[in-house]
C-alpha atoms as a PDB file:
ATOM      1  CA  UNK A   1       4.356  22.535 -87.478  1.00  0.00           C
ATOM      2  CA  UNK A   2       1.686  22.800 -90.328  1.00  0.00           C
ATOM      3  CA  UNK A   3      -1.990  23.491 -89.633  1.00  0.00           C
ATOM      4  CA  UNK A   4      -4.961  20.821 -90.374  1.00  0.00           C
ATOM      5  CA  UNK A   5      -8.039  20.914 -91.502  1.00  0.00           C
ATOM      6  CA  UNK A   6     -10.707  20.974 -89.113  1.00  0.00           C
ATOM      7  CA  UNK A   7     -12.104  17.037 -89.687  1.00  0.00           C
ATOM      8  CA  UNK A   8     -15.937  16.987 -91.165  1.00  0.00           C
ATOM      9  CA  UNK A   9     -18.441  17.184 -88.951  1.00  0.00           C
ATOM     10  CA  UNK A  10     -21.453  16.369 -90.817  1.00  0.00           C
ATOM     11  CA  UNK A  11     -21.177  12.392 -89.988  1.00  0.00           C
ATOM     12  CA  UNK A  12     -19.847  13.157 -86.508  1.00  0.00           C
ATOM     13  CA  UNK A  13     -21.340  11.514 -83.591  1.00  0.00           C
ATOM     14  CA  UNK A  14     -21.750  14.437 -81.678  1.00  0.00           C
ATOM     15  CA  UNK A  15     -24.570  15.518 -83.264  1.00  0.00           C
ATOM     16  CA  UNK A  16     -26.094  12.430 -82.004  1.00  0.00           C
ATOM     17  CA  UNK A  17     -28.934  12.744 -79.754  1.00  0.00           C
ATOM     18  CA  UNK A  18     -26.876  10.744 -76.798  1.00  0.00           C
ATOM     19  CA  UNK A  19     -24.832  13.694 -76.640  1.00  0.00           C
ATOM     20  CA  UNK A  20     -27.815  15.519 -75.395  1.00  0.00           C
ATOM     21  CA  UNK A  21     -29.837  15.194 -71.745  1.00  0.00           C
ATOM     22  CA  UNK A  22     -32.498  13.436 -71.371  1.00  0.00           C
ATOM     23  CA  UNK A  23     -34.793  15.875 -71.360  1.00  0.00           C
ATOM     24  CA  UNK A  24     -33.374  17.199 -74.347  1.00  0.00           C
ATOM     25  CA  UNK A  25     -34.233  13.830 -76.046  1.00  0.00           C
ATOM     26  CA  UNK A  26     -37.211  14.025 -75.235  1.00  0.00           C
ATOM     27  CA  UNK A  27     -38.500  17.498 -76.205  1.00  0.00           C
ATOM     28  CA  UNK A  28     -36.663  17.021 -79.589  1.00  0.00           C
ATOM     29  CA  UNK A  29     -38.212  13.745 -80.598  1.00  0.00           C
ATOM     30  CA  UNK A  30     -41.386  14.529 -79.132  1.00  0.00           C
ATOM     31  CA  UNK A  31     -41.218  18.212 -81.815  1.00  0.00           C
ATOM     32  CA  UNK A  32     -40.236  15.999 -84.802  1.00  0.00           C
ATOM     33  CA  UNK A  33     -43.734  14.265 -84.417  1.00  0.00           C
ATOM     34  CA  UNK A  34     -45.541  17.710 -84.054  1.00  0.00           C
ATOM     35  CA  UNK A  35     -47.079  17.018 -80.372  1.00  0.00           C
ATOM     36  CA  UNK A  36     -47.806  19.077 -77.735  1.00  0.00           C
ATOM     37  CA  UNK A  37     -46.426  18.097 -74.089  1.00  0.00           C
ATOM     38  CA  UNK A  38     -49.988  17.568 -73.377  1.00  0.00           C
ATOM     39  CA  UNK A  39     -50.388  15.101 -76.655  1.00  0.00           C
ATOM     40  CA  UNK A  40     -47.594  13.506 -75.154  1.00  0.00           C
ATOM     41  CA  UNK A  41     -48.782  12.779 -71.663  1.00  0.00           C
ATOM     42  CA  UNK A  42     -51.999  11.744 -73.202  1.00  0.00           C
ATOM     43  CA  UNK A  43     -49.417   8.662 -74.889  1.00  0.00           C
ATOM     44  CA  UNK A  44     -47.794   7.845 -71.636  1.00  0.00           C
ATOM     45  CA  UNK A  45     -50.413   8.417 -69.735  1.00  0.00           C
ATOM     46  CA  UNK A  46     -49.440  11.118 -67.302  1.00  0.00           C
ATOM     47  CA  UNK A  47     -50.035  14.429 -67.108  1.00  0.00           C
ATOM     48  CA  UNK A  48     -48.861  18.129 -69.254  1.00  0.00           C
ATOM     49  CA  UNK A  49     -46.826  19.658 -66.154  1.00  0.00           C
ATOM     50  CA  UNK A  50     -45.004  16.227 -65.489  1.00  0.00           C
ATOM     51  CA  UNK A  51     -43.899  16.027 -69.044  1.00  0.00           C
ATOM     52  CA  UNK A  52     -42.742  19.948 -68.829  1.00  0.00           C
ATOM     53  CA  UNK A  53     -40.646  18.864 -65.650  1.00  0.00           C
ATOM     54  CA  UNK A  54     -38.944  16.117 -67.526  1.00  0.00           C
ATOM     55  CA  UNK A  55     -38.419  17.915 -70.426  1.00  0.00           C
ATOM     56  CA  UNK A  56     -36.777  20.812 -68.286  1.00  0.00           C
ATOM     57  CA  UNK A  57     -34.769  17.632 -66.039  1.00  0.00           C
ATOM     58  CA  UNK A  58     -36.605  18.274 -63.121  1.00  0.00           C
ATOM     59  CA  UNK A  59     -37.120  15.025 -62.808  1.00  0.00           C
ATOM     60  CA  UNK A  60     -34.329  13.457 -64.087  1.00  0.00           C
ATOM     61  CA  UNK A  61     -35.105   9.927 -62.889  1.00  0.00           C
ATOM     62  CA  UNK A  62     -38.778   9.576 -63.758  1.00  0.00           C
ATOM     63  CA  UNK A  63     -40.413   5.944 -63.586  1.00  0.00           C
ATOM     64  CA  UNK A  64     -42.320   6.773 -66.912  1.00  0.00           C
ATOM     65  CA  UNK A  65     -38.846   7.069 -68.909  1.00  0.00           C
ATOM     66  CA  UNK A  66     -39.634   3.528 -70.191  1.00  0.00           C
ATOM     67  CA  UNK A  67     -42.794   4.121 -71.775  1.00  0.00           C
ATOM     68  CA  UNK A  68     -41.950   7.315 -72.882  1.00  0.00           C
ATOM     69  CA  UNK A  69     -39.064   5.858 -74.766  1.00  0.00           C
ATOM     70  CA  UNK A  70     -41.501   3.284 -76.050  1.00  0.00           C
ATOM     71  CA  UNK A  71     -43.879   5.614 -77.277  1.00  0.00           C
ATOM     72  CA  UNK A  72     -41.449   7.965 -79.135  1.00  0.00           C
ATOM     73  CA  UNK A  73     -39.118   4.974 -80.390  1.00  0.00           C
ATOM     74  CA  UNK A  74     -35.956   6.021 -78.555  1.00  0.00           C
ATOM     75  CA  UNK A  75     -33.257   4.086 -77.098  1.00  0.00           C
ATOM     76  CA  UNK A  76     -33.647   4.044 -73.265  1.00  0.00           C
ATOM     77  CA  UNK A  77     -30.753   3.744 -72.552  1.00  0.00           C
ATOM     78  CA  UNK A  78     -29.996   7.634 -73.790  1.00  0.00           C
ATOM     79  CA  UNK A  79     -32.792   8.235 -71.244  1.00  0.00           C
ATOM     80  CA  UNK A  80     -31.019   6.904 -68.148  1.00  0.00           C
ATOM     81  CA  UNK A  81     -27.556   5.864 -68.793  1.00  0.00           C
ATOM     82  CA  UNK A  82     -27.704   3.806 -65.411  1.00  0.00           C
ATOM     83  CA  UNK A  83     -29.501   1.633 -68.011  1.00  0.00           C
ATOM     84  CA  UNK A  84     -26.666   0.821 -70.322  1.00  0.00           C
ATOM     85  CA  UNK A  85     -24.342  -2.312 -69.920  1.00  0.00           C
ATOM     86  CA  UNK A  86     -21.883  -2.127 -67.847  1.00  0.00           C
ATOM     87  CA  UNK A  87     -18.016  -2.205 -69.162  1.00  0.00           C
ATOM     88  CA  UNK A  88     -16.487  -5.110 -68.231  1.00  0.00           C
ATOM     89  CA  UNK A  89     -12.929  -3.709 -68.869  1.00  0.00           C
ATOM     90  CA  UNK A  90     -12.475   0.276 -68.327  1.00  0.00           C
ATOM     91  CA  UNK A  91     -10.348   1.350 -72.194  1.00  0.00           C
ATOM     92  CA  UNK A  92      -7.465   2.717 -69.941  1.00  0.00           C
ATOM     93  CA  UNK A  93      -6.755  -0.835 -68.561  1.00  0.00           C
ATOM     94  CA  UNK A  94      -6.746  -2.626 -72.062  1.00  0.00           C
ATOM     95  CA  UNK A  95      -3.032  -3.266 -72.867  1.00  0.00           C
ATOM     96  CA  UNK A  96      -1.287  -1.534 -75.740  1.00  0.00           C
ATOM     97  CA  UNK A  97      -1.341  -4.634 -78.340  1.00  0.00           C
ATOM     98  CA  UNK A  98      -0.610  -4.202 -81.729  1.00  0.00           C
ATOM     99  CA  UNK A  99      -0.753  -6.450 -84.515  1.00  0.00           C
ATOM    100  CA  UNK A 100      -0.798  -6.105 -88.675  1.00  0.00           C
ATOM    101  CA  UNK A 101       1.567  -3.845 -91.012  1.00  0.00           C
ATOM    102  CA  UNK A 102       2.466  -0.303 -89.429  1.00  0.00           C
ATOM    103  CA  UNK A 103      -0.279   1.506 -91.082  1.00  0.00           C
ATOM    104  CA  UNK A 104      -1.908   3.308 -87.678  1.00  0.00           C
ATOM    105  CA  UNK A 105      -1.193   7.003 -88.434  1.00  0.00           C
ATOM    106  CA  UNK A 106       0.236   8.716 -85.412  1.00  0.00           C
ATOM    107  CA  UNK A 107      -0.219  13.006 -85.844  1.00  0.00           C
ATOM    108  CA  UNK A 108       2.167  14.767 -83.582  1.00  0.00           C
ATOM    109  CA  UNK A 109       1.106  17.895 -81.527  1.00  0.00           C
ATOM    110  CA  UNK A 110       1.959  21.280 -80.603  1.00  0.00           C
ATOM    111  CA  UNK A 111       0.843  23.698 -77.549  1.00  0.00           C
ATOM    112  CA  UNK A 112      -1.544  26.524 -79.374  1.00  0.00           C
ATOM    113  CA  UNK A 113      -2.792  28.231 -75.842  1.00  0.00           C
ATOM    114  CA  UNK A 114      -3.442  27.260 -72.009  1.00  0.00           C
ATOM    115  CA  UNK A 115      -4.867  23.630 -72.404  1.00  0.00           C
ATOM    116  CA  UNK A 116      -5.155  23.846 -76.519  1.00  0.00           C
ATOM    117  CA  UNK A 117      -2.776  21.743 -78.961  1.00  0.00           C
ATOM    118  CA  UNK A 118      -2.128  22.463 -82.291  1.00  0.00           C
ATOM    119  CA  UNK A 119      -2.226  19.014 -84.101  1.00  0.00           C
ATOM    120  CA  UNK A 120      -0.106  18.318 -87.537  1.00  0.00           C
ATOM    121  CA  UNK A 121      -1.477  18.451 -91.018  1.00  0.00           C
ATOM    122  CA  UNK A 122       0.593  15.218 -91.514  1.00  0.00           C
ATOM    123  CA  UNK A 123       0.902  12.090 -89.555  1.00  0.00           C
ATOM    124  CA  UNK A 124       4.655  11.531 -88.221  1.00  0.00           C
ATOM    125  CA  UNK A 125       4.648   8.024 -87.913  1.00  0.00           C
ATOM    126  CA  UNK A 126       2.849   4.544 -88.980  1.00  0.00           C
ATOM    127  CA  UNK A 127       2.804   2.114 -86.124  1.00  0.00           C
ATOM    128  CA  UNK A 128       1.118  -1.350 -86.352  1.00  0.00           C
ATOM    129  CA  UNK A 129      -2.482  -0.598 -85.715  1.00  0.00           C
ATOM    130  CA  UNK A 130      -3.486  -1.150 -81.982  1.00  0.00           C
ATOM    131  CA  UNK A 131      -5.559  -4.580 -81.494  1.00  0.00           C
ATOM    132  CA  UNK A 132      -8.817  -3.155 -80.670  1.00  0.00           C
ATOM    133  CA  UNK A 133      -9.060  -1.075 -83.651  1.00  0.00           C
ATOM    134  CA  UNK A 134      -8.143  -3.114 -86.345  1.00  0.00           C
ATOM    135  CA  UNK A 135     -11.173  -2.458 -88.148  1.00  0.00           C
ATOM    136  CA  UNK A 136     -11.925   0.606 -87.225  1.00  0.00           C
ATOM    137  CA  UNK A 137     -12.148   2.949 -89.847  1.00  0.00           C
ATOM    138  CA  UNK A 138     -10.480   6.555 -89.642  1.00  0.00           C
ATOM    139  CA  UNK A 139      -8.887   5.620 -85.869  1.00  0.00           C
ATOM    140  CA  UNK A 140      -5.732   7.642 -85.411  1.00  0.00           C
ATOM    141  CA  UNK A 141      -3.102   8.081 -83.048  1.00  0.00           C
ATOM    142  CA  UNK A 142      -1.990  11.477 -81.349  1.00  0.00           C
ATOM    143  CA  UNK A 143       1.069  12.629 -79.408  1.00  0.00           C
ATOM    144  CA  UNK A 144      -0.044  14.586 -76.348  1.00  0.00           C
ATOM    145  CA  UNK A 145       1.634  17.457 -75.819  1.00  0.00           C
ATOM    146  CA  UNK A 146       1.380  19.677 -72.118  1.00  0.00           C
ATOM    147  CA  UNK A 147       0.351  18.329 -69.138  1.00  0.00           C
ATOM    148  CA  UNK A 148      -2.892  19.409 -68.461  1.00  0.00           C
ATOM    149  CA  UNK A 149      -4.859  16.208 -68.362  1.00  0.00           C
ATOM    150  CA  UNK A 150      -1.564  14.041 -66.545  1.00  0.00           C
ATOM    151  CA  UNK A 151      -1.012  11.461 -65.655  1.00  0.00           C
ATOM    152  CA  UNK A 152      -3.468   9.901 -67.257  1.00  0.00           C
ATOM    153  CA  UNK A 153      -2.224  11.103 -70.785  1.00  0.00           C
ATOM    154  CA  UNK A 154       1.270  12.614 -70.117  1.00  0.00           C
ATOM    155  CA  UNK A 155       3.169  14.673 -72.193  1.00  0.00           C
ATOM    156  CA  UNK A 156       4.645  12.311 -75.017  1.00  0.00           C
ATOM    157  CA  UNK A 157       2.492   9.689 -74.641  1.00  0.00           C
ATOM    158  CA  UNK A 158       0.044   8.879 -77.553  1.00  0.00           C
ATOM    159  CA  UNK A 159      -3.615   8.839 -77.488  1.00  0.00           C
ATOM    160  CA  UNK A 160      -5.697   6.487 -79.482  1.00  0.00           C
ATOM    161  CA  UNK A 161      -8.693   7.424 -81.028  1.00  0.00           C
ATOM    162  CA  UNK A 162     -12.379   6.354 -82.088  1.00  0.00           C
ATOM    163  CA  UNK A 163     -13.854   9.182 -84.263  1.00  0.00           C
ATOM    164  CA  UNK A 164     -16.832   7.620 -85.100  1.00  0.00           C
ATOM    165  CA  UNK A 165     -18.080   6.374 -81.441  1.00  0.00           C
ATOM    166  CA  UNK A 166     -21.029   7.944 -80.586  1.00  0.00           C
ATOM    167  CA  UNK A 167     -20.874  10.635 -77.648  1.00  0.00           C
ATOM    168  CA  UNK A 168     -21.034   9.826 -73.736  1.00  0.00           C
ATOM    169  CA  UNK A 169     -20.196  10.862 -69.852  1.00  0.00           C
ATOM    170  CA  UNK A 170     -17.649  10.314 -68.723  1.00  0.00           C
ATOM    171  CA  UNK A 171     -15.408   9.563 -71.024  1.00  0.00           C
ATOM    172  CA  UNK A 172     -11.995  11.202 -72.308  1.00  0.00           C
ATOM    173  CA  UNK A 173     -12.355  12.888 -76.121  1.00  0.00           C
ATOM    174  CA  UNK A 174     -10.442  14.880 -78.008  1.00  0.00           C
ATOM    175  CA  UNK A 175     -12.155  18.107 -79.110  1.00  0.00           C
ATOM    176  CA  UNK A 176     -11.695  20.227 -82.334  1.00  0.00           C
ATOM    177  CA  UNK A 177     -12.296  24.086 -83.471  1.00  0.00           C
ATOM    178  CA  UNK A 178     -10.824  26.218 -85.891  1.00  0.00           C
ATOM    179  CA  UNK A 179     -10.252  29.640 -84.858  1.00  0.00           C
ATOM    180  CA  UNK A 180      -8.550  32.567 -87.003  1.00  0.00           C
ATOM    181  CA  UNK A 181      -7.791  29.980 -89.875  1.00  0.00           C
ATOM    182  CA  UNK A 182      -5.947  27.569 -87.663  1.00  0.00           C
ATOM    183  CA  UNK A 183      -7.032  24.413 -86.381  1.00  0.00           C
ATOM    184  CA  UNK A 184      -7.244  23.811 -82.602  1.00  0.00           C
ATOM    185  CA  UNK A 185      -6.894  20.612 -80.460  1.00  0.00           C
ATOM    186  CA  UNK A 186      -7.770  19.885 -76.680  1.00  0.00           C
ATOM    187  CA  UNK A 187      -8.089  16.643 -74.904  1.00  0.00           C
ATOM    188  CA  UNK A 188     -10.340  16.477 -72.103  1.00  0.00           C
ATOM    189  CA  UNK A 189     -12.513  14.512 -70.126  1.00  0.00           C
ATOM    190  CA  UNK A 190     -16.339  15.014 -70.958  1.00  0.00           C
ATOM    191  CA  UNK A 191     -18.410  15.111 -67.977  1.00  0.00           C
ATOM    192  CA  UNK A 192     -21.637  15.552 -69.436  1.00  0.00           C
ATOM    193  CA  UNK A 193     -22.806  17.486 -72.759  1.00  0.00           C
ATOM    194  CA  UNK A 194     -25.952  19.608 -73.436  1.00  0.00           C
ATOM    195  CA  UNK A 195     -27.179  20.703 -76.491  1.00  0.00           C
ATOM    196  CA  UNK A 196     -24.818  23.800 -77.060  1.00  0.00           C
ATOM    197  CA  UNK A 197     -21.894  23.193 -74.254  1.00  0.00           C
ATOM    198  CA  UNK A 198     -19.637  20.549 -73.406  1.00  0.00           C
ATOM    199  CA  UNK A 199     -19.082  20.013 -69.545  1.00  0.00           C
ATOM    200  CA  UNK A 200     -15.159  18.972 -69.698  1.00  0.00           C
ATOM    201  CA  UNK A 201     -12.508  18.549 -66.683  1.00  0.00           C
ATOM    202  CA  UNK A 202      -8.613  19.002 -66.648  1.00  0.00           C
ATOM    203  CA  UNK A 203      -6.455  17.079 -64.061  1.00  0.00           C
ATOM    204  CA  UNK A 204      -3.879  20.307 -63.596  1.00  0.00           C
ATOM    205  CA  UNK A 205      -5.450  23.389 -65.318  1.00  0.00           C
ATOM    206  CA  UNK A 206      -3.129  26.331 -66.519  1.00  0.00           C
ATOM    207  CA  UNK A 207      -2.652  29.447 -64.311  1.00  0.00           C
ATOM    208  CA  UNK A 208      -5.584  30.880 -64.126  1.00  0.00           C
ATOM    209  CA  UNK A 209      -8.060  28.459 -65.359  1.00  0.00           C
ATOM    210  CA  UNK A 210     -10.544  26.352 -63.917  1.00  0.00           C
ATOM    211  CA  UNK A 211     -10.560  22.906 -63.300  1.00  0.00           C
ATOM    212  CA  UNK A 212     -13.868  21.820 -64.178  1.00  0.00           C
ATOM    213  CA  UNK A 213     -15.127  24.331 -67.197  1.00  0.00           C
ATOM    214  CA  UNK A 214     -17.517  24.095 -70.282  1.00  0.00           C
ATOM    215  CA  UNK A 215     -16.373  24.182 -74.128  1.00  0.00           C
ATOM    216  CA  UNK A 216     -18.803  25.974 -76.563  1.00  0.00           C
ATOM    217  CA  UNK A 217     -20.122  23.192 -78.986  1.00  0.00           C
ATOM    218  CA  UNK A 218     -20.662  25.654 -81.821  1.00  0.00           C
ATOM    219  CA  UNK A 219     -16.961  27.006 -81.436  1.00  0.00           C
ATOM    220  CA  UNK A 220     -15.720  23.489 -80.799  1.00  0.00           C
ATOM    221  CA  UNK A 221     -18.041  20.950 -82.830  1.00  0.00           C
ATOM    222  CA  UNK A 222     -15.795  17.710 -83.200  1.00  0.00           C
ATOM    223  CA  UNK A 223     -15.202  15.602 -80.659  1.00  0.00           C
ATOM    224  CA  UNK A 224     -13.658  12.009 -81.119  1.00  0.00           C
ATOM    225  CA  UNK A 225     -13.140   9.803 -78.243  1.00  0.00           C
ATOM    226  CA  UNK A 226     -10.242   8.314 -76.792  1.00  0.00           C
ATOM    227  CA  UNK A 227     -10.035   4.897 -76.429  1.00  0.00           C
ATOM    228  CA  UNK A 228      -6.062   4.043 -75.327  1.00  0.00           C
ATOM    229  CA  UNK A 229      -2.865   5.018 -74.903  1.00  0.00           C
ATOM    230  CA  UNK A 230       0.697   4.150 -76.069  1.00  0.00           C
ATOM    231  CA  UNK A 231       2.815   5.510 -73.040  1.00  0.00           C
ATOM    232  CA  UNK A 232       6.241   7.390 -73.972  1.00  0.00           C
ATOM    233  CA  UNK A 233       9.350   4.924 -75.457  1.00  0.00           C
END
């Protein structure tokens, strides 16, 4: 099993600002424009210590989320994902359709540590690429290896991913690091992010590890979601 190269991480959509809280958003886009919390209360029209309390998300759920997303040109629904359109069709559910030439490249995957994978320099295989990413650009395919996030992805099965959708809860992603020259692999499910951790959750942890536990986003900094599933042949 050869190495890989940790995948770039300057376009990656982790760095987006969804992958943040809300309050987190806020404080950031509010600093770009060089205004004080109080400057900004002034905009929406309430006052320095309620902006401080949203900022900190002590009040996660604040009725003045709209204008404040209005007034520093963000996207609300990064504000309060209640917000966002609903999915009419959860990705597990979609059926494994394939269509086109086998050009899909499928990396296989090796254990590297409790809950870690050591993914392949090389893809093993080209399968016909799966339905819903026909035109997606840089999707791959990965053999799971262990069992710490079955049955949902069981050991042999093949995960498909989206590298280039842009973070969210709840969700499963595949996260990268490189640590003492060698590339490292885990795929769990993302609770929530913040701006240095992500919040992640294993169905059967390893001895000794916790279920629910956090991943340091400066140790691992990719994180491409997973959108599907081949199950085993």
């Amino acid at each position: 099993m050869s190495r890989t190269i940790v995948m770039e991480t300057a376009d990656n959509p982790c760095y987006r600002l969804i992958g943040m809280q809300p309050g987190e958003i806020i404080k950031e886009a509010r600093e770009k424009r060089n205004w004080s919390q109080k400057e900004l209360g002034d905009q929406v029209g309430i006052s320095q210590p309620a902006i401080k309390k949203i900022e900190a998300g002590e009040t996660s759920h604040s009725k003045f989320l709209p204008k404040i997303a209005q007034v520093l040109d963000l996207d609300l629904a990064t504000l309060d994902i209640s917000l966002s359109p609903p999915r009419v069709q959860s990705e597990m559910d979609r059926p494994f359709v394939t269509e086109g030439r086998p050009d899909f490249p499928v990396y296989s995957s090796a254990e590297g540590g409790p809950g870690e994978l050591i993914r392949s320099t090389d893809p093993v295989e080209f399968i016909p690429r799966p339905s819903h990413l026909v035109h997606v650009r840089d999707a791959y395919g990965l053999l799971v290896t262990g069992s710490s996030m079955a049955p949902e992805y069981k050991s042999g099965e093949t995960a498909t991913v989206e590298p280039h959708l842009p973070i969210v809860p709840d969700e499963v992603y595949i996260f990268y690091a490189e640590r003492d020259g060698e590339a490292r692999a885990t795929i769990k499910h993302l609770r929530r992010a913040t701006s240095d951790k992500w919040l992640v959750t294993q169905h059967n942890p390893p001895e000794g590890k916790s279920k629910d536990f956090a991943l340091s986003r400066s140790e691992w900094g990719t994180a491409h979601r997973v959108t599907g599933k081949r199950t085993r042949r």
